[in-house]
C-alpha atoms as a PDB file:
ATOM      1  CA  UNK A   1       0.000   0.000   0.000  1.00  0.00           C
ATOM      2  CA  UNK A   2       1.069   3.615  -0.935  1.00  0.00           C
ATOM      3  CA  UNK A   3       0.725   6.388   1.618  1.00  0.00           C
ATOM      4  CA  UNK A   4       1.649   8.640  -1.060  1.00  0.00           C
ATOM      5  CA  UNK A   5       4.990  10.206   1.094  1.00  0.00           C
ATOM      6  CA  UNK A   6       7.916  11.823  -0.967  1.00  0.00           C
ATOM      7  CA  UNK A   7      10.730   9.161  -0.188  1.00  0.00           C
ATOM      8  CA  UNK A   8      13.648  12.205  -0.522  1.00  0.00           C
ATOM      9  CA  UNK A   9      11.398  14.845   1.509  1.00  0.00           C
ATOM     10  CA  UNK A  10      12.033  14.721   5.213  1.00  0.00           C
ATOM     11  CA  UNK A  11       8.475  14.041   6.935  1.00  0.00           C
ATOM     12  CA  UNK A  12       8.626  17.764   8.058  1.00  0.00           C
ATOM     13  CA  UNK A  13       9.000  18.632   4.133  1.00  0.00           C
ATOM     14  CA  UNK A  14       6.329  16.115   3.511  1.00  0.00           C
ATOM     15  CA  UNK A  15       3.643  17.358   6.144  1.00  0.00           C
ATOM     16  CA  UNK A  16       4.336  20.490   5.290  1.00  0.00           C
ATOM     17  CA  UNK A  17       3.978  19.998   0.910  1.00  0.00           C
ATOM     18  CA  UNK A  18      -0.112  20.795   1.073  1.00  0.00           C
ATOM     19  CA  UNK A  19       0.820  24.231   2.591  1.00  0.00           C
ATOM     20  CA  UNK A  20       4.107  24.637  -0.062  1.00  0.00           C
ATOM     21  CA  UNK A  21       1.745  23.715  -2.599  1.00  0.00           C
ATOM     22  CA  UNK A  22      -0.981  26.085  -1.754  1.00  0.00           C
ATOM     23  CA  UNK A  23       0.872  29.221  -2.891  1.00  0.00           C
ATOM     24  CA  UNK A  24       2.845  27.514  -5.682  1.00  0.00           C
ATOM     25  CA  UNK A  25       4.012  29.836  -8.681  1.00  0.00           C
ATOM     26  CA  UNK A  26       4.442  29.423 -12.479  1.00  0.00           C
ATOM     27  CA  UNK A  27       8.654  30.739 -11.077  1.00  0.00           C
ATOM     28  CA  UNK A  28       9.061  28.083  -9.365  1.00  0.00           C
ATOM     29  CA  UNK A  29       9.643  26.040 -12.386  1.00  0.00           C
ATOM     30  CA  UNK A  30      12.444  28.282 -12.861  1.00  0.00           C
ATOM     31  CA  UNK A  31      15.967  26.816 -12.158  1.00  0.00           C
ATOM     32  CA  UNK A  32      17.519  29.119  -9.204  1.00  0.00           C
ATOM     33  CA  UNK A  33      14.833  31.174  -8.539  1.00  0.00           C
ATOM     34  CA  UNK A  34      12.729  28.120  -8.159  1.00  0.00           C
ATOM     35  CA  UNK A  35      14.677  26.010  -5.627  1.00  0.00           C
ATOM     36  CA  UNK A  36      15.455  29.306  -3.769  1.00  0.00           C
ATOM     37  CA  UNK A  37      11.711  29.965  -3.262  1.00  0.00           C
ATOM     38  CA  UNK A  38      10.905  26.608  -2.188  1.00  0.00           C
ATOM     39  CA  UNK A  39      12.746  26.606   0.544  1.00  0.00           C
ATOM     40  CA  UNK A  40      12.362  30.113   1.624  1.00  0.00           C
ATOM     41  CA  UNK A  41       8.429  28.640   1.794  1.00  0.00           C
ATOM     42  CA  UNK A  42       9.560  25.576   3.362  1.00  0.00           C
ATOM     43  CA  UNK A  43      10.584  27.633   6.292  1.00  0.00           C
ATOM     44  CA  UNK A  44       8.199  30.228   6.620  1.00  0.00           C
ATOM     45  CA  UNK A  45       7.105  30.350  10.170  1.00  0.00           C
ATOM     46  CA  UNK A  46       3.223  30.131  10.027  1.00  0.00           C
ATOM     47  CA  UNK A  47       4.208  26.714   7.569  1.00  0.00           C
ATOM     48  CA  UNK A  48       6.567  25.520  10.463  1.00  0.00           C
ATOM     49  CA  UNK A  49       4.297  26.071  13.312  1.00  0.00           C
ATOM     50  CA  UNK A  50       1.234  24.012  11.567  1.00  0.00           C
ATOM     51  CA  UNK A  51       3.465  21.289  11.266  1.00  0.00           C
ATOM     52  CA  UNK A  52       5.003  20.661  14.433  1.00  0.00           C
ATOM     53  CA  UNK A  53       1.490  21.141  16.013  1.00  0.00           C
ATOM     54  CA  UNK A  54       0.115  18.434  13.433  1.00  0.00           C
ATOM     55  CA  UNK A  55       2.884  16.232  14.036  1.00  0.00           C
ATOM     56  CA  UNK A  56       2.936  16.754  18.103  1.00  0.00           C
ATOM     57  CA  UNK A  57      -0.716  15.328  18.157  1.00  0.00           C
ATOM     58  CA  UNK A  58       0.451  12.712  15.953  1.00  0.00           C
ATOM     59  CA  UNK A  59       3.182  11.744  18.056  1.00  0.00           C
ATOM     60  CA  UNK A  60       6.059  12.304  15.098  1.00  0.00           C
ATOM     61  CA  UNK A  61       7.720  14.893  16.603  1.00  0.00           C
ATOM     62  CA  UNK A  62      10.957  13.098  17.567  1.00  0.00           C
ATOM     63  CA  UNK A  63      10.792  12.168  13.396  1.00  0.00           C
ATOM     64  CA  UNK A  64      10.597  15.385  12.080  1.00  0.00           C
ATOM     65  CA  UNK A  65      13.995  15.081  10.206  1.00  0.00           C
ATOM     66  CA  UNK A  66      13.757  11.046   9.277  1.00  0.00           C
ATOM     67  CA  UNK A  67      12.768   9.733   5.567  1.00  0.00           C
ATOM     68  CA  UNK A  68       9.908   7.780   5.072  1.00  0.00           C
ATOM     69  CA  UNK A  69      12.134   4.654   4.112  1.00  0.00           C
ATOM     70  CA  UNK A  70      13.312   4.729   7.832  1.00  0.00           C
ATOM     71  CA  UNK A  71       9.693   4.784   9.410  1.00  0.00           C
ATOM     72  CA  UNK A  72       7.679   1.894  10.166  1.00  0.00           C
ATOM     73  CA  UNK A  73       4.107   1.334   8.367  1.00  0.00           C
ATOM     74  CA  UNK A  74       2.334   2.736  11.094  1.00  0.00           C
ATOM     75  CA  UNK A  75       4.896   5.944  11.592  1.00  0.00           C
ATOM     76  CA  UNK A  76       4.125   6.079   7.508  1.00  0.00           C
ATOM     77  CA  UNK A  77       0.150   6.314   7.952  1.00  0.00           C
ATOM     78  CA  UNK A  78       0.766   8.893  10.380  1.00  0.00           C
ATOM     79  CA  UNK A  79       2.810  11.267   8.029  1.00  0.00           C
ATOM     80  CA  UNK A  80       0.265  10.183   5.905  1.00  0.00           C
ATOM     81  CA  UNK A  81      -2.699  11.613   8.057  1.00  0.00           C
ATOM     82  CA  UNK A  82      -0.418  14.724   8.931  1.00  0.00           C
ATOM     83  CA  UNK A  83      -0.163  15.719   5.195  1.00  0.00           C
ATOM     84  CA  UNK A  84      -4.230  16.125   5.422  1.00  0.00           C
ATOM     85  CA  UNK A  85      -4.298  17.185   8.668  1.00  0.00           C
ATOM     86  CA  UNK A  86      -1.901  19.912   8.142  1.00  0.00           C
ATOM     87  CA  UNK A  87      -4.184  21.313   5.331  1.00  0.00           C
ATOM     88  CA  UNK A  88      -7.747  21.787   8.069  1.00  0.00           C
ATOM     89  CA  UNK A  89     -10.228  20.215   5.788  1.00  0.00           C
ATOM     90  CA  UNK A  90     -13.750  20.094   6.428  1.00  0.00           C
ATOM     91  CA  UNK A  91     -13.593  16.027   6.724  1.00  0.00           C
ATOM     92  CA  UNK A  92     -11.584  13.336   6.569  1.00  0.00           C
ATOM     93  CA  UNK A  93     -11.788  10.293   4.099  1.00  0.00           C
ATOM     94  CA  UNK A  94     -10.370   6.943   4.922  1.00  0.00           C
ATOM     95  CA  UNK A  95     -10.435   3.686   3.036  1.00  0.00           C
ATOM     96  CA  UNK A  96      -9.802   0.959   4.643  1.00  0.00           C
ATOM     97  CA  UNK A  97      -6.537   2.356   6.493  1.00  0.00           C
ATOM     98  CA  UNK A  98      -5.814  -0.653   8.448  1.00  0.00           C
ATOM     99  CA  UNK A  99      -6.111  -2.916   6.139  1.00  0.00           C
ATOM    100  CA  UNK A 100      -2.278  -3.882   6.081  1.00  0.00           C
ATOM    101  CA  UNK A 101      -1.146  -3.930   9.604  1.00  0.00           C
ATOM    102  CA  UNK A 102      -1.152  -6.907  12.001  1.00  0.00           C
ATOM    103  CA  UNK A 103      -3.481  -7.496  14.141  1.00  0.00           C
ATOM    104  CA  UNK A 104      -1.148  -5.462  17.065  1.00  0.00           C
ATOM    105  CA  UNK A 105      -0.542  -2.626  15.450  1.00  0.00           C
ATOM    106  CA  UNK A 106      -4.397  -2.532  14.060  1.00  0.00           C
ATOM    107  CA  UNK A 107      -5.524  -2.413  17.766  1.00  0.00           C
ATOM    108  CA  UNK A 108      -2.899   0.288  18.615  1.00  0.00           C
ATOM    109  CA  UNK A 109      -3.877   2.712  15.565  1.00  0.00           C
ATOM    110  CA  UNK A 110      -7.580   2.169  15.891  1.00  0.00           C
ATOM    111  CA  UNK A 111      -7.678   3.770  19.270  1.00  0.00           C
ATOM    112  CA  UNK A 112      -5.115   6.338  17.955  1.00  0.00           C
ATOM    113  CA  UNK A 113      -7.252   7.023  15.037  1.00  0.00           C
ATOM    114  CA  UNK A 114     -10.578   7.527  17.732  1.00  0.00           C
ATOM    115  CA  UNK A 115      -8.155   9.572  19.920  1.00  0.00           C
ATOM    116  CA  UNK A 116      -7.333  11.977  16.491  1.00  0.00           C
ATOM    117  CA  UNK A 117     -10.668  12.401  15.681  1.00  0.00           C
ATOM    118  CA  UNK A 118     -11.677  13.066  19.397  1.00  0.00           C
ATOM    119  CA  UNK A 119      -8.733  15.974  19.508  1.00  0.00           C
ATOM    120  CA  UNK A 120      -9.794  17.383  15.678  1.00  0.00           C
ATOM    121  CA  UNK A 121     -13.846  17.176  16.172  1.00  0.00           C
ATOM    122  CA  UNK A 122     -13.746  16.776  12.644  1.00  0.00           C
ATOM    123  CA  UNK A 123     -15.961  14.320  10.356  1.00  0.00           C
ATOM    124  CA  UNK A 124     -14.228  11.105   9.558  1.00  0.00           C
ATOM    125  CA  UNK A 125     -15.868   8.885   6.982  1.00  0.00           C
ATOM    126  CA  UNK A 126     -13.614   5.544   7.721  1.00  0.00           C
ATOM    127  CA  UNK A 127     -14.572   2.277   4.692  1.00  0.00           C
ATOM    128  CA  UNK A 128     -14.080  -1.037   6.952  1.00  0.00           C
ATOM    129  CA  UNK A 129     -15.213  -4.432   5.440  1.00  0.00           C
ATOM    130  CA  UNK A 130     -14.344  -5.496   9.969  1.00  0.00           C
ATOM    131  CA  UNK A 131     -17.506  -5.434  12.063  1.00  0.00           C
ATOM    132  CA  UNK A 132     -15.119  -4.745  14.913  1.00  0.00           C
ATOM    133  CA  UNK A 133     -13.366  -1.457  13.714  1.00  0.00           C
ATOM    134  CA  UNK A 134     -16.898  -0.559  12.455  1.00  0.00           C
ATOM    135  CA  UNK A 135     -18.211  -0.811  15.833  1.00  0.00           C
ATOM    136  CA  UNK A 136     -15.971   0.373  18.284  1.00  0.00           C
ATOM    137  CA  UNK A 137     -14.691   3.506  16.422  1.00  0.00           C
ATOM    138  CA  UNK A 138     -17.744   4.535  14.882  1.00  0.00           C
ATOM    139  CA  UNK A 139     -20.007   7.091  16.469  1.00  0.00           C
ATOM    140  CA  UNK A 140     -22.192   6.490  13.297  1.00  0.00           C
ATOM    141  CA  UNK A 141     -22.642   3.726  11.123  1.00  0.00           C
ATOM    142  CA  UNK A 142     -23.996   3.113   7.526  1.00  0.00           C
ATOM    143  CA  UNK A 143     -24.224  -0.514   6.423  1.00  0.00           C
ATOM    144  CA  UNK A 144     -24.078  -0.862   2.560  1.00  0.00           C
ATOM    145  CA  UNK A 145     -25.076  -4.384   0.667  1.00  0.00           C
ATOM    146  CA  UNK A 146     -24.319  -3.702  -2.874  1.00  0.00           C
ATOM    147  CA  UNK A 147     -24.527   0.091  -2.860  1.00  0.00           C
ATOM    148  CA  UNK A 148     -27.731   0.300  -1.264  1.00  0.00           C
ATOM    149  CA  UNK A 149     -28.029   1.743   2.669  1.00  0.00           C
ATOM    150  CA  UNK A 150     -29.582  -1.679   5.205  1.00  0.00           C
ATOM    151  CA  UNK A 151     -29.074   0.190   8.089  1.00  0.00           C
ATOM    152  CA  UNK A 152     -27.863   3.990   9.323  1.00  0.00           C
ATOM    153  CA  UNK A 153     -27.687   3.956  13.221  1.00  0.00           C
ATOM    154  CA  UNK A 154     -25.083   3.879  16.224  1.00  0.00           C
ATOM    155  CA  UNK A 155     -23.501   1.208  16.911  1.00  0.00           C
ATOM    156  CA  UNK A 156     -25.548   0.095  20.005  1.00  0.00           C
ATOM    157  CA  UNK A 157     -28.517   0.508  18.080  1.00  0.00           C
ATOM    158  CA  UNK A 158     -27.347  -1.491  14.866  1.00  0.00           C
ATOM    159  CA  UNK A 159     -26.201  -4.446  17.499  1.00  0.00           C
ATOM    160  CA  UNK A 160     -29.287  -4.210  19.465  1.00  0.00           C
ATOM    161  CA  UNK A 161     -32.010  -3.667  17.187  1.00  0.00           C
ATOM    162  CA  UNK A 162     -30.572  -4.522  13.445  1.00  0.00           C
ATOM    163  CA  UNK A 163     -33.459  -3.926  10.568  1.00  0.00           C
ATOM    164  CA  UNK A 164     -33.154  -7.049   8.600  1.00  0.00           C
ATOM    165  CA  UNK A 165     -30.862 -10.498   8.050  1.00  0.00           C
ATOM    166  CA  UNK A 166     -28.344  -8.836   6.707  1.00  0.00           C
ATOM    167  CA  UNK A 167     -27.511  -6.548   9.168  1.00  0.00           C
ATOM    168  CA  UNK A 168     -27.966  -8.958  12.160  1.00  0.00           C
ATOM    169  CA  UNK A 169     -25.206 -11.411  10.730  1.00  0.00           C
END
């Protein structure tokens, strides 16, 4: 699985590449002028100071200066989730994040990924195919069976009181 990280980028440079991005020129395509800009941005203060807050809730500050190729999956998904993070959206999107970690680092994310979302009080649409990361991270839940909505309901509600088969199994 790709987390989509720049493997020569520092994870600083990486977290940071939304907010680089953002005010991006046509000049920076140009050869001095370019690489001189870039990382006059890179060190802008207001750039610096989102990232080490994203990455101190994330718990990467100690790997600020590493490469991705040194980091661990789960240290990887992080940077990952600190590159959209660092950016404030309006919600969060993830598909099937967990997908590729054993089953001890799965438990240890999950409750860092409820803890994140606790912390950022923003909306987090997570795609699980596991009834157990469905139901003890989700303050919501929307069971699909090919495309069409069985059930929307918390989970106490979906466990205690599911509308049909499908959702009972």
């Amino acid at each position: 699985q790709s987390y989509a990280l720049y493997p020569h980028m520092t994870v600083r440079r990486n977290i940071a590449f939304p907010l680089m991005m953002r005010d991006f020129s046509w000049w920076y395509h140009l050869p001095i002028i370019g690489w001189v800009m870039k990382r006059r941005l890179a060190r802008r203060p207001d750039v610096n100071e989102r990232v080490e807050a994203v990455a101190k809730v994330l718990e990467l500050d100690d790997l600020l200066d590493r490469h991705p190729r040194t980091l661990s999956g789960g240290q990887r998904q992080r940077v990952a989730v600190g590159r959209a993070m660092v950016r404030d959206p309006a919600a969060f999107l993830m598909d099937e994040p967990l997908s590729n970690l054993d089953a001890k680092l799965r438990v240890h994310m999950r409750t860092q990924i409820v803890q994140l979302h606790q912390q950022v009080d923003t909306t987090f649409v997570y795609v699980t195919h596991d009834q157990t990361e469905a139901m003890t991270m989700g303050s919501r839940i929307v069971v699909l069976r090919d495309g069409v909505v069985q059930q929307y309901d918390t989970p106490r509600r979906i466990f205690m009181c599911p509308e049909n088969v499908f959702v009972a199994r």
